[in-house]
C-alpha atoms as a PDB file:
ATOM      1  CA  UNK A   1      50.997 -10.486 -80.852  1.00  0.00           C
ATOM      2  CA  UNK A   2      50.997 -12.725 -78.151  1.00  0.00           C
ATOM      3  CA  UNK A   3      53.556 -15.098 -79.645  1.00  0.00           C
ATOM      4  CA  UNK A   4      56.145 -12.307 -79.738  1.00  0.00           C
ATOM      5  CA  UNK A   5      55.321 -10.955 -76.229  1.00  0.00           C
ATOM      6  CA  UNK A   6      55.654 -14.655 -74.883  1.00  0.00           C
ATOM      7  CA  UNK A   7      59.072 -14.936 -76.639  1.00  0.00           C
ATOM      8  CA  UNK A   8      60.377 -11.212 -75.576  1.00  0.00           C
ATOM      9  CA  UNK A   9      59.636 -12.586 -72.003  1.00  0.00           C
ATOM     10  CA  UNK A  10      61.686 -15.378 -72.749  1.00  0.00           C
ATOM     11  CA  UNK A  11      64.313 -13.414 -73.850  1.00  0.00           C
ATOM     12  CA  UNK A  12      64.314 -11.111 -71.057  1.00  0.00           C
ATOM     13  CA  UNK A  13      64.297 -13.636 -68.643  1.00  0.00           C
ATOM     14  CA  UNK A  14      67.392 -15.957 -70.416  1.00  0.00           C
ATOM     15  CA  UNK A  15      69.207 -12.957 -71.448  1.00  0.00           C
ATOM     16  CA  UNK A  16      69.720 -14.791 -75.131  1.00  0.00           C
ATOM     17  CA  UNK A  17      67.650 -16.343 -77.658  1.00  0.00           C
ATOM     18  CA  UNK A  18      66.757 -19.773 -77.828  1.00  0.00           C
ATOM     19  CA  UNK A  19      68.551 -21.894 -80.308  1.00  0.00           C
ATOM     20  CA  UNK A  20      66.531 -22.112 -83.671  1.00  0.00           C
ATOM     21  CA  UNK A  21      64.383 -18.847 -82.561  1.00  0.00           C
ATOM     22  CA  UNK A  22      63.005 -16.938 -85.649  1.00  0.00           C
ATOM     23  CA  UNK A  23      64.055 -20.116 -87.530  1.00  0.00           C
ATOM     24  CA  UNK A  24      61.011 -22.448 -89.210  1.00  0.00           C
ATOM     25  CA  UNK A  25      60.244 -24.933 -86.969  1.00  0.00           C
ATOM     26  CA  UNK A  26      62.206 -23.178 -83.803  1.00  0.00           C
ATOM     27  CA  UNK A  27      61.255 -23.665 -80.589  1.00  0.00           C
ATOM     28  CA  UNK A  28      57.684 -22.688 -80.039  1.00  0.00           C
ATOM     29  CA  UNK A  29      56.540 -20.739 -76.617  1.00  0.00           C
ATOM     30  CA  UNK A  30      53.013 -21.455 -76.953  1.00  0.00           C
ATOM     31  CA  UNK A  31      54.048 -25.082 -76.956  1.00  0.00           C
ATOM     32  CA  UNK A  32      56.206 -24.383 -73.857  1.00  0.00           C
ATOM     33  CA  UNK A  33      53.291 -22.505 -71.819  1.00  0.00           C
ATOM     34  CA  UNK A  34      50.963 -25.452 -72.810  1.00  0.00           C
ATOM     35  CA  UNK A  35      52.760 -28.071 -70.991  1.00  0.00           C
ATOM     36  CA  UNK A  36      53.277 -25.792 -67.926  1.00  0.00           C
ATOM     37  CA  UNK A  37      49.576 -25.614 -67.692  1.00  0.00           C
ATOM     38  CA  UNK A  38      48.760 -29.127 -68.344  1.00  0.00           C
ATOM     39  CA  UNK A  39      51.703 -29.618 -65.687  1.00  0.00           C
ATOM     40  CA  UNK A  40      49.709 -27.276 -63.196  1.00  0.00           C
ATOM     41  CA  UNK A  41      46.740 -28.861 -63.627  1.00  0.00           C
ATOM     42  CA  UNK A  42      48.183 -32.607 -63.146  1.00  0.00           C
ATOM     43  CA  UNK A  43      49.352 -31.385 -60.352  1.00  0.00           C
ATOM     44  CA  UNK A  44      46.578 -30.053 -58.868  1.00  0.00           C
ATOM     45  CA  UNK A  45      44.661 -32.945 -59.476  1.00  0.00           C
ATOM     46  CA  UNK A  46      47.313 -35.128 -57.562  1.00  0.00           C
ATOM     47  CA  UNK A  47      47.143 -32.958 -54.564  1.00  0.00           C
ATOM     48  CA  UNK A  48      43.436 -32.585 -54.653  1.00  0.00           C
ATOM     49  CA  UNK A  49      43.096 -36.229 -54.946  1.00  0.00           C
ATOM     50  CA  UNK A  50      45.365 -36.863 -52.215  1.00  0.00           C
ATOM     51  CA  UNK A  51      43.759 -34.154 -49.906  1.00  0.00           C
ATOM     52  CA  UNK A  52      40.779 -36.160 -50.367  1.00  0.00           C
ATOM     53  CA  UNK A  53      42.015 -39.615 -49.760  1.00  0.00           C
ATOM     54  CA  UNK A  54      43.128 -38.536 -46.495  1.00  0.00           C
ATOM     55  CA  UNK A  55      40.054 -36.631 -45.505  1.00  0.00           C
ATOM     56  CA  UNK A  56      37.912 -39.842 -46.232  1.00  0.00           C
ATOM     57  CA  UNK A  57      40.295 -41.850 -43.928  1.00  0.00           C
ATOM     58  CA  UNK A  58      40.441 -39.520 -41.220  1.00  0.00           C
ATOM     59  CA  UNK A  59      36.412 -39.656 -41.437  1.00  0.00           C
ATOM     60  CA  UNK A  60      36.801 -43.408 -41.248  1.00  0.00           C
ATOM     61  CA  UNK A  61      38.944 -43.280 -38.402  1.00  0.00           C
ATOM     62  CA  UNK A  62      36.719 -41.091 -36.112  1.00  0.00           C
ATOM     63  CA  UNK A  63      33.635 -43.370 -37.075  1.00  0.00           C
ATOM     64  CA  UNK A  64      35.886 -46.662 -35.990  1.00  0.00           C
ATOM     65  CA  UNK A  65      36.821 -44.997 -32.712  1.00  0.00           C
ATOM     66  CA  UNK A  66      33.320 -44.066 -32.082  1.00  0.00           C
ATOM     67  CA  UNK A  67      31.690 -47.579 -32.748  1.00  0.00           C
ATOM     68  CA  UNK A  68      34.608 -48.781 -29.950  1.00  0.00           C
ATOM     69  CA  UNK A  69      32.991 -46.564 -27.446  1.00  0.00           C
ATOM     70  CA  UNK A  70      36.357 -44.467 -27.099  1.00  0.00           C
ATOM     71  CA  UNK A  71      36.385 -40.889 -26.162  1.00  0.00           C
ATOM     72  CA  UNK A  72      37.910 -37.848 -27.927  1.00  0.00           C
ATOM     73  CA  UNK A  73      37.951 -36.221 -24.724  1.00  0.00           C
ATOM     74  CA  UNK A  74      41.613 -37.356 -22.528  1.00  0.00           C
END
């Protein structure tokens, strides 16, 4: 049920049918879905390791500028 829901949607949103539909071994939109998620969640990982990387470095900035005796106040 979900297979032909997932390729209606498809359809609706192409306005055609994708070459080799309904055919064995046609293109599959469970496959299609899969990598978008696995792409989503790369992704998120990225940016969440990134976010972090520069929250660590912003902590180890403030700590450097402390130990100089500096002042966050101009």
């Amino acid at each position: 049920m979900v297979m032909r829901q997932a390729r209606a949607a498809l359809e609706k949103a192409t306005g055609r049918r994708p070459p080799g539909a309904g055919e064995p071994g046609g293109p599959d939109p469970s496959q299609f879905m899969r990598g978008v998620a696995i792409g989503a969640l790369v992704g998120a990982a990225i940016a969440g390791s990134t976010l972090w990387q520069r929250r660590r470095l912003r902590g180890r900035i403030r700590r450097e500028f402390r130990e100089e005796g500096g002042s966050s106040k101009a």
